[in-house]
N, C-alpha and C. Protein backbone atom coordinates (compact mmCIF):
# COMPACT_ATOMS: atom_id res chain seq x y z
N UNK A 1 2.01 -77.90 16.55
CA UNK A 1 1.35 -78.97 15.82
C UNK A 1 -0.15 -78.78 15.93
N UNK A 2 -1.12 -78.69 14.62
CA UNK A 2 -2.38 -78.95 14.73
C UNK A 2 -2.44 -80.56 14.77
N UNK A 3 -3.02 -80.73 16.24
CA UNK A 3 -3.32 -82.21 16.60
C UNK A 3 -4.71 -82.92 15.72
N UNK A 4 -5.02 -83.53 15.42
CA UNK A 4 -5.58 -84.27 14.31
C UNK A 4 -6.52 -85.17 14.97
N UNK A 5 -7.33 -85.43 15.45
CA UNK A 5 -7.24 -86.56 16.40
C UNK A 5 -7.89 -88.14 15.04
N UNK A 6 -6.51 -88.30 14.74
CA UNK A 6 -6.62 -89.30 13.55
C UNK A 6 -5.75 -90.46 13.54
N UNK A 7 -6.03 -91.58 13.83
CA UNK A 7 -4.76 -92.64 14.11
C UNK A 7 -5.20 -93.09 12.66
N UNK A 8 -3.83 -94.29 12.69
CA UNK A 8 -3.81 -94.89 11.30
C UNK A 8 -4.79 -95.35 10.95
N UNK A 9 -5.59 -96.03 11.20
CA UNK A 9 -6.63 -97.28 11.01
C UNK A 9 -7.74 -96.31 10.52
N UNK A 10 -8.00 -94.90 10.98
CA UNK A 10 -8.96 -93.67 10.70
C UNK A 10 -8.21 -93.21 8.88
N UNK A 11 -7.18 -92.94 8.93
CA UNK A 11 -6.15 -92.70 8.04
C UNK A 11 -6.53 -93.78 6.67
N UNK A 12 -5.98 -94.99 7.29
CA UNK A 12 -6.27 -95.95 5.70
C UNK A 12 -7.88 -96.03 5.30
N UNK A 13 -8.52 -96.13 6.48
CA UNK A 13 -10.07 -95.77 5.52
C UNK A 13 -10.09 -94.75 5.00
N UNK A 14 -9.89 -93.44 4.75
CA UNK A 14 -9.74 -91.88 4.31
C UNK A 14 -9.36 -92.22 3.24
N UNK A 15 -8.23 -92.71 3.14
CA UNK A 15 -7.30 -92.75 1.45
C UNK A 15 -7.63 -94.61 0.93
N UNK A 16 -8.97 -95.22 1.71
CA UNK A 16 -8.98 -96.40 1.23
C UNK A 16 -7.79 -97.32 1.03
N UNK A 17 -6.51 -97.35 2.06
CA UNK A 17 -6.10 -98.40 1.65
C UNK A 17 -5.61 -99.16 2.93
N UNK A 18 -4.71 -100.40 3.09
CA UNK A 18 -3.91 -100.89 4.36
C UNK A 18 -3.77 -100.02 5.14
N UNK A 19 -4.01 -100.76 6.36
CA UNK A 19 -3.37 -99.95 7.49
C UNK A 19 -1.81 -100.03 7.48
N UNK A 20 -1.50 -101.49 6.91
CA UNK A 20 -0.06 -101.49 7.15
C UNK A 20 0.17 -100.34 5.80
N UNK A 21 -0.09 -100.05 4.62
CA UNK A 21 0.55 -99.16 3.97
C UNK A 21 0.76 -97.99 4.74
N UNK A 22 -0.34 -97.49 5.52
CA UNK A 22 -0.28 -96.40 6.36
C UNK A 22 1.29 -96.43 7.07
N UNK A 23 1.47 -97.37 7.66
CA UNK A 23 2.47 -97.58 8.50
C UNK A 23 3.93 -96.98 7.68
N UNK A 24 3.36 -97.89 6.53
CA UNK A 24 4.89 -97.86 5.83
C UNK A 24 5.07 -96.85 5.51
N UNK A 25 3.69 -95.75 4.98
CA UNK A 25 4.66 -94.59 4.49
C UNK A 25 4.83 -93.60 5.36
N UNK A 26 4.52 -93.30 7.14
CA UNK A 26 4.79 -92.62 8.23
C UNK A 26 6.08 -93.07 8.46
N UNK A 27 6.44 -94.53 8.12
CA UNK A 27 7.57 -94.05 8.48
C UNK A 27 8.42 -93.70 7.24
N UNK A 28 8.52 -94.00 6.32
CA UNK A 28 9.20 -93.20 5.33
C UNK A 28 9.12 -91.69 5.10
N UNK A 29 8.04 -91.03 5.85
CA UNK A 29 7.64 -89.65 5.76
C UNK A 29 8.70 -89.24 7.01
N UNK A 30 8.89 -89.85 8.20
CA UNK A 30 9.82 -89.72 9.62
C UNK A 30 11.19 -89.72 8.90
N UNK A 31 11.19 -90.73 8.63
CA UNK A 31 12.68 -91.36 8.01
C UNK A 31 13.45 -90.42 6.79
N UNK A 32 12.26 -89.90 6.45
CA UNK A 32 13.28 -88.99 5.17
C UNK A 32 13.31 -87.02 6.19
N UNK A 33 13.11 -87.31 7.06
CA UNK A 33 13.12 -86.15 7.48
C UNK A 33 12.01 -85.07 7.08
N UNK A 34 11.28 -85.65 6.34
CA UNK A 34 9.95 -84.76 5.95
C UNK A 34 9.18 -83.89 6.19
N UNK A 35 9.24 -84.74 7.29
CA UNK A 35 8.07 -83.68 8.74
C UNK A 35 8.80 -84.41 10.05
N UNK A 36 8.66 -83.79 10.96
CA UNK A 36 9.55 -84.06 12.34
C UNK A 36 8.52 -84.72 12.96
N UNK A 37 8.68 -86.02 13.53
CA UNK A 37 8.66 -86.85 14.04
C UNK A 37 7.75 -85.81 16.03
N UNK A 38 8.89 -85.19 16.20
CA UNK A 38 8.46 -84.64 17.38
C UNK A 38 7.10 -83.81 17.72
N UNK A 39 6.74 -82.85 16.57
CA UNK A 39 6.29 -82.10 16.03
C UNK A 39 4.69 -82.50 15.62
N UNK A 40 4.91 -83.79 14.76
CA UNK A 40 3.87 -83.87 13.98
C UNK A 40 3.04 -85.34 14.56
N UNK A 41 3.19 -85.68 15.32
CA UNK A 41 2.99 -86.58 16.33
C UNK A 41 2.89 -87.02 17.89
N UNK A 42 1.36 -87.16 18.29
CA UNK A 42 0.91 -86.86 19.35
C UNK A 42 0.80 -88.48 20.31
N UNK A 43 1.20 -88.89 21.43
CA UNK A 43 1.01 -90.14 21.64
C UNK A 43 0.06 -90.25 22.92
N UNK A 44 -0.92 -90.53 23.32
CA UNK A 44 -1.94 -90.60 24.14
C UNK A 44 -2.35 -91.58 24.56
N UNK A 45 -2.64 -92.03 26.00
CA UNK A 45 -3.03 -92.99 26.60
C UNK A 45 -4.38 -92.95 26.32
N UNK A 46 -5.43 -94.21 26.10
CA UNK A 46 -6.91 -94.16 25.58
C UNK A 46 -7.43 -95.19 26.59
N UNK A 47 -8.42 -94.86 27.16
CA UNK A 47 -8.48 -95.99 27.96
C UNK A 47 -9.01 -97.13 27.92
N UNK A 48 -8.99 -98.09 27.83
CA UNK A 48 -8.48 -99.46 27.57
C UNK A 48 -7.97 -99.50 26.47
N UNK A 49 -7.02 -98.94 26.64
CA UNK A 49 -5.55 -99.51 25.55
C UNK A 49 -4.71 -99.90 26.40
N UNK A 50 -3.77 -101.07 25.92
CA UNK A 50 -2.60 -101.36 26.44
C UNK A 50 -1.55 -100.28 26.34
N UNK A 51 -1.50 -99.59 25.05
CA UNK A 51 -0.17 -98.72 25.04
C UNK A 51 -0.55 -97.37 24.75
N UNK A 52 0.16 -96.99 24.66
CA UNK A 52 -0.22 -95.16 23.75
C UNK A 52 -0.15 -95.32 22.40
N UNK A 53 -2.03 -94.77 21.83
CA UNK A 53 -2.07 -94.32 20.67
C UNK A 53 -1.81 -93.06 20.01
N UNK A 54 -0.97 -93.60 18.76
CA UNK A 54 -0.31 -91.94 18.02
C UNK A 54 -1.53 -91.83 17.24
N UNK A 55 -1.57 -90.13 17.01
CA UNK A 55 -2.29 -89.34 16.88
C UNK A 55 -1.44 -87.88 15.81
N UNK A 56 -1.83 -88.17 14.11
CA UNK A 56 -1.24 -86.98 13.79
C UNK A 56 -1.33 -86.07 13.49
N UNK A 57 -0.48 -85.45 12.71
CA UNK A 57 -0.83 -83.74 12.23
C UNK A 57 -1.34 -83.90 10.90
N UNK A 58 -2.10 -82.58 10.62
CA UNK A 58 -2.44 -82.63 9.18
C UNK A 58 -1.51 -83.16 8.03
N UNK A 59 0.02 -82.26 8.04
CA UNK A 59 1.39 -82.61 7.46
C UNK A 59 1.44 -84.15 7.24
N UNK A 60 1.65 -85.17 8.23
CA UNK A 60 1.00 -86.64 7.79
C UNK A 60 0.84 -86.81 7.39
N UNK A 61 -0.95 -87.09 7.63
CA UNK A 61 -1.80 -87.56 7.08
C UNK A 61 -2.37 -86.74 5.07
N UNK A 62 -1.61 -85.11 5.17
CA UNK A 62 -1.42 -85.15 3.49
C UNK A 62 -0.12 -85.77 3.07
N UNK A 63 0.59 -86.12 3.59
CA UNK A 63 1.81 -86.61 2.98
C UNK A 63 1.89 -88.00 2.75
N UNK A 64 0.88 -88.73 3.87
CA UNK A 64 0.73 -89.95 3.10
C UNK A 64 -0.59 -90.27 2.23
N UNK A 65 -1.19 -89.59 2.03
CA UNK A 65 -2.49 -89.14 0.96
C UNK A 65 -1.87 -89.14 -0.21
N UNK A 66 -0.39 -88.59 -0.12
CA UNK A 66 0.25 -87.91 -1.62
C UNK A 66 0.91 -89.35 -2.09
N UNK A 67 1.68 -90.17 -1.08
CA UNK A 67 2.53 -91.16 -1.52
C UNK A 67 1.57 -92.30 -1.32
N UNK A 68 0.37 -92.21 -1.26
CA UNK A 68 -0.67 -93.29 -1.68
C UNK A 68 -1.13 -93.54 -2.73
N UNK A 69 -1.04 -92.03 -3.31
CA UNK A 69 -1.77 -92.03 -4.99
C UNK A 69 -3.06 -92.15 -4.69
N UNK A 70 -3.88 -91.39 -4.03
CA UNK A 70 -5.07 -91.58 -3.14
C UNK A 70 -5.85 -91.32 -4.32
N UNK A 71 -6.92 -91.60 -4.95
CA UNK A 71 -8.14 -90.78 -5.42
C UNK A 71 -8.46 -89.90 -4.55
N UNK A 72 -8.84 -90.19 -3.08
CA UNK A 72 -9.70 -89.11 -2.98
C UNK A 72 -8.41 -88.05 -2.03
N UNK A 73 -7.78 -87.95 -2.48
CA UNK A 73 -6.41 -86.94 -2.10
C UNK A 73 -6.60 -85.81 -3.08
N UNK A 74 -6.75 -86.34 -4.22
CA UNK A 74 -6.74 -85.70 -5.44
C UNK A 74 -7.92 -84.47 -5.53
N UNK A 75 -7.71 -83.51 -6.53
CA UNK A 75 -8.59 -82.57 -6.31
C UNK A 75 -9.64 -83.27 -6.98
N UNK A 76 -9.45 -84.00 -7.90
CA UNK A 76 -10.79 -84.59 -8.73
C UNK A 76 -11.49 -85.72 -7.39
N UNK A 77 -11.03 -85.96 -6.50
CA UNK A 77 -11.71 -87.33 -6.01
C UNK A 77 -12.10 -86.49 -4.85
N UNK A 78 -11.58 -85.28 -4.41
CA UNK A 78 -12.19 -84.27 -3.04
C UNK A 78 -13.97 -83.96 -3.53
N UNK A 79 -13.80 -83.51 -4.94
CA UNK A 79 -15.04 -82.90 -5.23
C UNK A 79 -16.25 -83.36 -5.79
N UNK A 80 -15.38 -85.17 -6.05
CA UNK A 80 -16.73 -86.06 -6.29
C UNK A 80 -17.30 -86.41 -5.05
């Protein structure tokens, strides 16, 4: 796994949208078997956090770029 160091909340500002959309489509990206769960996902203690923050792979974070309908995913919205 190229580790990313990118949590969701980094993620929905990137593709401009919810964090909860973020959510929803990691797990639909897990859930359909897409990208492996094991693989493409890093979980790290931060300190002062209560829990471990995930942390993902490139694979992700383009895969939910793609099922965002991102502008700036797009090659036209990379190069504006």
């Amino acid at each position: 796994m190229v580790a990313v160091p990118i949590y969701q909340a980094q993620i929905a500002n990137v593709f401009e949208i919810d964090r909860s959309v973020v959510t929803k489509h990691i797990g639909n990206v897990l859930k359909s078997k897409e990208v492996k769960e094991k693989s493409n996902v890093q979980k790290m203690h931060i300190e002062n956090s209560d829990k471990p923050v995930a942390f993902y792979s490139l694979d992700i974070i383009l895969a939910v770029g793609y099922r965002a309908n991102s502008v700036e995913f797009t090659p036209v919205g990379i190069l504006s």
